[in-house]
Structure formats: C-alpha cells, structure tokens
Protein backbone atom coordinates (compact mmCIF):
# COMPACT_ATOMS: atom_id res chain seq x y z
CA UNK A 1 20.10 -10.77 27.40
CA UNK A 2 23.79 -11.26 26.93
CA UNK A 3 25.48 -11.04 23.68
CA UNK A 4 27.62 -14.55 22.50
CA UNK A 5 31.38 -13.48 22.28
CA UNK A 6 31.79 -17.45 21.17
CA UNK A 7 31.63 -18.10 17.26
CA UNK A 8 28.63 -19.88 18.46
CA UNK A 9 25.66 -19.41 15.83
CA UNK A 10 22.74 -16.83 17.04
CA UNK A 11 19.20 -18.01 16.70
CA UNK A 12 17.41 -16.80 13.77
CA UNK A 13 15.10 -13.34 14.42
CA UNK A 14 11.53 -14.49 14.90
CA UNK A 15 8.55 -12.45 13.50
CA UNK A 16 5.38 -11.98 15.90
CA UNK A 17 3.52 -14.62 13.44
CA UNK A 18 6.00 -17.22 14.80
CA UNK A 19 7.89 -17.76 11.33
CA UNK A 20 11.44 -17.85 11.96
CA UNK A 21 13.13 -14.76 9.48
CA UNK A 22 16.05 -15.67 6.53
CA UNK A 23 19.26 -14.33 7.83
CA UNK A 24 20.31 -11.10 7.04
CA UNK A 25 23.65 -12.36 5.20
CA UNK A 26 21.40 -14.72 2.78
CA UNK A 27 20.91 -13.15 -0.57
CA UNK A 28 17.82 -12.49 -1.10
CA UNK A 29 15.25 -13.49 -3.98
CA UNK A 30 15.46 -10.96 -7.00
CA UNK A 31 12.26 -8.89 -7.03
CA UNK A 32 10.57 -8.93 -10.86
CA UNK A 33 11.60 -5.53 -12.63
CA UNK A 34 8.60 -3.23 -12.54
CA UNK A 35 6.52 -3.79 -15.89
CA UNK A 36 5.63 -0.75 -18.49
CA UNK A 37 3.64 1.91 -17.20
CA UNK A 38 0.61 2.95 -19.37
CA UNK A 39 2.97 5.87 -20.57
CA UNK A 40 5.51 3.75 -21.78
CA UNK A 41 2.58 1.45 -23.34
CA UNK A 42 0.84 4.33 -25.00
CA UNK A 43 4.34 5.07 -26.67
CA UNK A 44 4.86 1.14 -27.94
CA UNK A 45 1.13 1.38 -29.16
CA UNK A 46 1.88 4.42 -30.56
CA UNK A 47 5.01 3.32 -32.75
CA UNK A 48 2.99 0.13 -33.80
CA UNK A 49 0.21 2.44 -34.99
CA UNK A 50 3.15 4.29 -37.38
CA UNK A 51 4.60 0.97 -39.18
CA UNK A 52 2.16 0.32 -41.98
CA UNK A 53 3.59 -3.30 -42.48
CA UNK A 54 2.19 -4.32 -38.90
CA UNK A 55 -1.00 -2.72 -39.48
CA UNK A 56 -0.72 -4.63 -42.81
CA UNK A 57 -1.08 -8.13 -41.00
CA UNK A 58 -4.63 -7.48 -39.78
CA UNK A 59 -7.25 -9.10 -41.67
CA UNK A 60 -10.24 -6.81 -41.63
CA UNK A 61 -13.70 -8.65 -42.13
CA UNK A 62 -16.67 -6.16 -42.99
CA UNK A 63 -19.19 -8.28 -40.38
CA UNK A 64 -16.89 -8.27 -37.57
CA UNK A 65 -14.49 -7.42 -35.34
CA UNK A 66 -10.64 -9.24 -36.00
CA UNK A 67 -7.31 -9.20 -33.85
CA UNK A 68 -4.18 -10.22 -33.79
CA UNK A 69 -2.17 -10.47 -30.80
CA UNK A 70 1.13 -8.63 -30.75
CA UNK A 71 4.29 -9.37 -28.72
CA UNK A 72 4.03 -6.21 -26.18
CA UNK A 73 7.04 -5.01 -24.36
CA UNK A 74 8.33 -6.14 -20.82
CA UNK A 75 5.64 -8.90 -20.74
CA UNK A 76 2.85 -6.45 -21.34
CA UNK A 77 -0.25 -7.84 -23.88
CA UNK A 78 -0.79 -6.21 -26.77
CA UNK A 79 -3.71 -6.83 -29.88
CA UNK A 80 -4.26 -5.16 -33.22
CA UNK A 81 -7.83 -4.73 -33.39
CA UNK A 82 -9.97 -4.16 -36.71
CA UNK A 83 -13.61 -2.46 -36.35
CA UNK A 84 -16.08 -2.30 -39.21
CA UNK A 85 -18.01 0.30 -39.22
CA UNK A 86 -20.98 0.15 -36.52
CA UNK A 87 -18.84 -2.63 -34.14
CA UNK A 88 -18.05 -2.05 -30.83
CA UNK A 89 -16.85 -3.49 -27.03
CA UNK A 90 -19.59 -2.78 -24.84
CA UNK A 91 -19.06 -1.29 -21.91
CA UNK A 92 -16.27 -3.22 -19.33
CA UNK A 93 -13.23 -2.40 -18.01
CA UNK A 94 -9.34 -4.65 -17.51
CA UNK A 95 -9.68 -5.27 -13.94
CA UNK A 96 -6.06 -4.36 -12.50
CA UNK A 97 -4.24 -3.61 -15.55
CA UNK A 98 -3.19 -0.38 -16.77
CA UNK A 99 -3.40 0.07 -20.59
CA UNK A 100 -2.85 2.19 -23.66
CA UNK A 101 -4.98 2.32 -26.88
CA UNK A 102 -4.32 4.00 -30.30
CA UNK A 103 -6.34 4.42 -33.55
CA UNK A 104 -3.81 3.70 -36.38
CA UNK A 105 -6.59 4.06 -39.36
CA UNK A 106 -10.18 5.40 -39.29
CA UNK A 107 -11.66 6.94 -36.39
CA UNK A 108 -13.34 5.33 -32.96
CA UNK A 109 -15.31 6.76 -30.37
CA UNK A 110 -14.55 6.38 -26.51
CA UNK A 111 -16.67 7.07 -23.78
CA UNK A 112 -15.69 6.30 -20.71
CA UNK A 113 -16.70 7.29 -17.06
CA UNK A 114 -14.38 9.72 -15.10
CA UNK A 115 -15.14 8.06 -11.77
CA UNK A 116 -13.12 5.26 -9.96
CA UNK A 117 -15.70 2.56 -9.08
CA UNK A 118 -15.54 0.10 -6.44
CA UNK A 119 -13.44 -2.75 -7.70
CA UNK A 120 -15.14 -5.63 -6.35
CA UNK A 121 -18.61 -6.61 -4.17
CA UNK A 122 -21.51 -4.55 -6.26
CA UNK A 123 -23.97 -5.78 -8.95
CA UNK A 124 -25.66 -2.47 -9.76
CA UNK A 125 -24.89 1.18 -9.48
CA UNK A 126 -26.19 4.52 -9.96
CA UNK A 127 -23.99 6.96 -11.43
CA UNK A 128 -23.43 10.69 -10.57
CA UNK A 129 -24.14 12.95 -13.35
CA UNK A 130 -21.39 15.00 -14.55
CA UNK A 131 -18.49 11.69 -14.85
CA UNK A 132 -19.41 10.57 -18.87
CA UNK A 133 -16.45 11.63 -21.44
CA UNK A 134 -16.52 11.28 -25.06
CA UNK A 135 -13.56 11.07 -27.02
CA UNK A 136 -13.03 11.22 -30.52
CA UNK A 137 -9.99 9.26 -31.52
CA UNK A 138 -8.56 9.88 -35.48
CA UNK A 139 -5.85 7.98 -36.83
CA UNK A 140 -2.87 8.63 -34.65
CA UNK A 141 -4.80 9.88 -31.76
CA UNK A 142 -4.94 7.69 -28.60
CA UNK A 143 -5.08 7.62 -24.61
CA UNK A 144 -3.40 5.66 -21.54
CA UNK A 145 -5.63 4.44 -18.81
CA UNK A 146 -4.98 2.87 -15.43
CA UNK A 147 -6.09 0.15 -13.40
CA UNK A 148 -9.93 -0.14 -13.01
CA UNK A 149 -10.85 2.25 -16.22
CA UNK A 150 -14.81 1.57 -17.25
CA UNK A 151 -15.25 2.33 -21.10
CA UNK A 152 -16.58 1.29 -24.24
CA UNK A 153 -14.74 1.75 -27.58
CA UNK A 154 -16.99 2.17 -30.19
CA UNK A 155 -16.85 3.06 -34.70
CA UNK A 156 -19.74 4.70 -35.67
CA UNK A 157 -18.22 5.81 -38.87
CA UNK A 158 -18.64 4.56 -42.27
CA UNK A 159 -15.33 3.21 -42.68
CA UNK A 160 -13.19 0.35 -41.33
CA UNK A 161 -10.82 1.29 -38.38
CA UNK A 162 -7.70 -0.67 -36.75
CA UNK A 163 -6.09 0.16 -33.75
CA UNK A 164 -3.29 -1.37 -31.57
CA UNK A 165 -4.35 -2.28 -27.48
CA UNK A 166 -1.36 -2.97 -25.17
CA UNK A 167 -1.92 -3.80 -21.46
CA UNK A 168 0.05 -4.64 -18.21
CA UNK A 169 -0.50 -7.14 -16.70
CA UNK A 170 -1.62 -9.39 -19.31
CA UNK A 171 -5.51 -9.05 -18.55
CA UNK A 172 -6.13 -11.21 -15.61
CA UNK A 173 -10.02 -10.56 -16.78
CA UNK A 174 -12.48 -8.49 -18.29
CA UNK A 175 -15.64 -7.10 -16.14
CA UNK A 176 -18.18 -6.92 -18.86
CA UNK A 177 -21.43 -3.80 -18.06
CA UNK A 178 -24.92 -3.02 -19.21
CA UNK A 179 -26.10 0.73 -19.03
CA UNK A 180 -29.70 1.64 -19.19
CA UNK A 181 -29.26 5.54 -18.29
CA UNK A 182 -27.20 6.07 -14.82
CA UNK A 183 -27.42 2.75 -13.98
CA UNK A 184 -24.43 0.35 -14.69
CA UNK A 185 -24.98 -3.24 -14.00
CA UNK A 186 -22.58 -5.91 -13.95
CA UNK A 187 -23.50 -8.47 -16.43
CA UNK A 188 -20.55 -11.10 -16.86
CA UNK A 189 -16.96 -11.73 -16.05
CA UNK A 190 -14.03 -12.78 -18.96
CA UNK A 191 -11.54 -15.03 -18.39
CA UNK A 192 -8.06 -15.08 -20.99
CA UNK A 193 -9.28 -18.55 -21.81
CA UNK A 194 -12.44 -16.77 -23.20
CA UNK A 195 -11.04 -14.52 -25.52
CA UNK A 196 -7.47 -15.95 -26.66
C-alpha cells in the first residue's frame, strides 16, 4: 500500500464490524464524569444525618413507614426514611447501584448476606451457612454497600427511627426476596414508577 503525498483525503479506518471509525482529529463526545462512590455517599448521608433541620422535615406516622426524597449529590438518589417501631424492608437488594445508609435517630437492625449472588437468571437459592451479618446501627452509625448488596433493614425497637438512604445510580429497580431458612426466593421486581 502506498502512502498519498497529494493533499488528497485518506479513507476513513474501518473496524472488522464494517462501521467506518470518526477521524482521529474529530473531537470526541465528552464522557459523563464518574458519579459518587458509596464512600463519598456514606459521607453526604452522613452530614444529612447531623443537620437536625433536615431530619426535621420528615413526617413520622406511628403505623408506617414515611420518606422524603432528598436532592443527592452528582445525580445520586437520596430518601429520608422514618421507621416506627416494628417496620421494616423485607429482604431485596438495588440491582446495580452502590449505596450508603445512616441512622440519624433511634436504632435499626441490618442483616444482610456476605455473599455476592448471581445477578440475574435464578428464582430460588440455597444459601451457604456461615454468609448472614447482623448489624446494629445507633444514631450516627451507618454502612456503604456496593452493587448487588441483599439485605433487609429492619426497627425492632420501641421507638421511632429516621435515617437518610443515598444511592448511585438512581435505582434502576428493586429485586424484592422471601427467606424461609437458607432458602432465598425471588418474589417480585420494583420499578421507580412503583415507589416514587
């Protein structure tokens, strides 16, 4: 092959699928800034947690469960979450997003499995012994999670709880679980249209 020594134009490069490549002097399309990591979202949950006046704009309900969705940082979600005492999630997990929780009054109860589970393509599994965690989280105390994290949060105190819930990406869904011993089963997928 010779190389032109004319100003003639050379041919675009060609990729093996046959699509003809952008030239290399073309700018190319900005790439989206990284979002928070579920460090930096444990630290925004963690300030919202500390200023009483946004804890103060949660109406609590003794019969159930309220939230109120928070602007979270770099496009993150966020929620401020009130529990009455014997509420809880369920077990489920937030698909691909990473997260960060944070008990800003009362106490809640996590457990969660240790285990990475199969994303996608099972109804039913049987789970090893030894991956169950319990965590006690008083006010002030939370945890960061990433993508695929099966839990249930749960307040089996006396006493009304709030906590603040950031996660990135905004949830794209919820997988929602029963457990009957080792065996979790899949029972129903949430949508954002379901829950906002």
């Amino acid at each position: 092959m010779s190389v032109p020594t004319t100003g003639a134009p050379v041919p675009a490069p060609v990729s093996p699928a046959g699509v003809t490549a952008p030239p290399a002097d073309l700018p190319q399309p900005a790439q989206a800034p990284p979002g928070p990591t579920a460090a930096q979202l444990l630290d925004f949950v963690r300030r919202v947690a500390a200023d009483p006046a946004a804890v103060a704009q949660l109406p609590l309900d003794p019969e159930g469960r309220t939230w109120v969705r928070l602007d979270g940082p770099a496009g993150s979600e966020a929620w401020l979450i009130g529990w009455p005492p014997g509420t809880g999630t369920g077990w489920h997990d937030h698909a691909e997003s990473v997260g960060a929780f944070l008990t800003a009054a009362g106490e809640l109860r996590e457990n969660s499995l240790t285990a990475r589970l199969p994303a996608d393509g099972w109804k039913t599994l049987e789970l090893s012994e030894g991956i169950d965690r319990t965590r006690r989280l008083t006010a002030g105390k939370g945890r960061a999670f990433g993508q695929h994290h099966v839990h249930e949060v749960l307040n089996t105190s006396t006493q009304h709880a709030v906590s603040v819930h950031a996660y990135y990406p905004p949830l794209p869904q919820i997988r929602r679980y029963s457990r009957t011993g080792p065996v979790l089963r899949l029972e129903s997928v949430e949508r954002p249209e379901d829950w906002q």
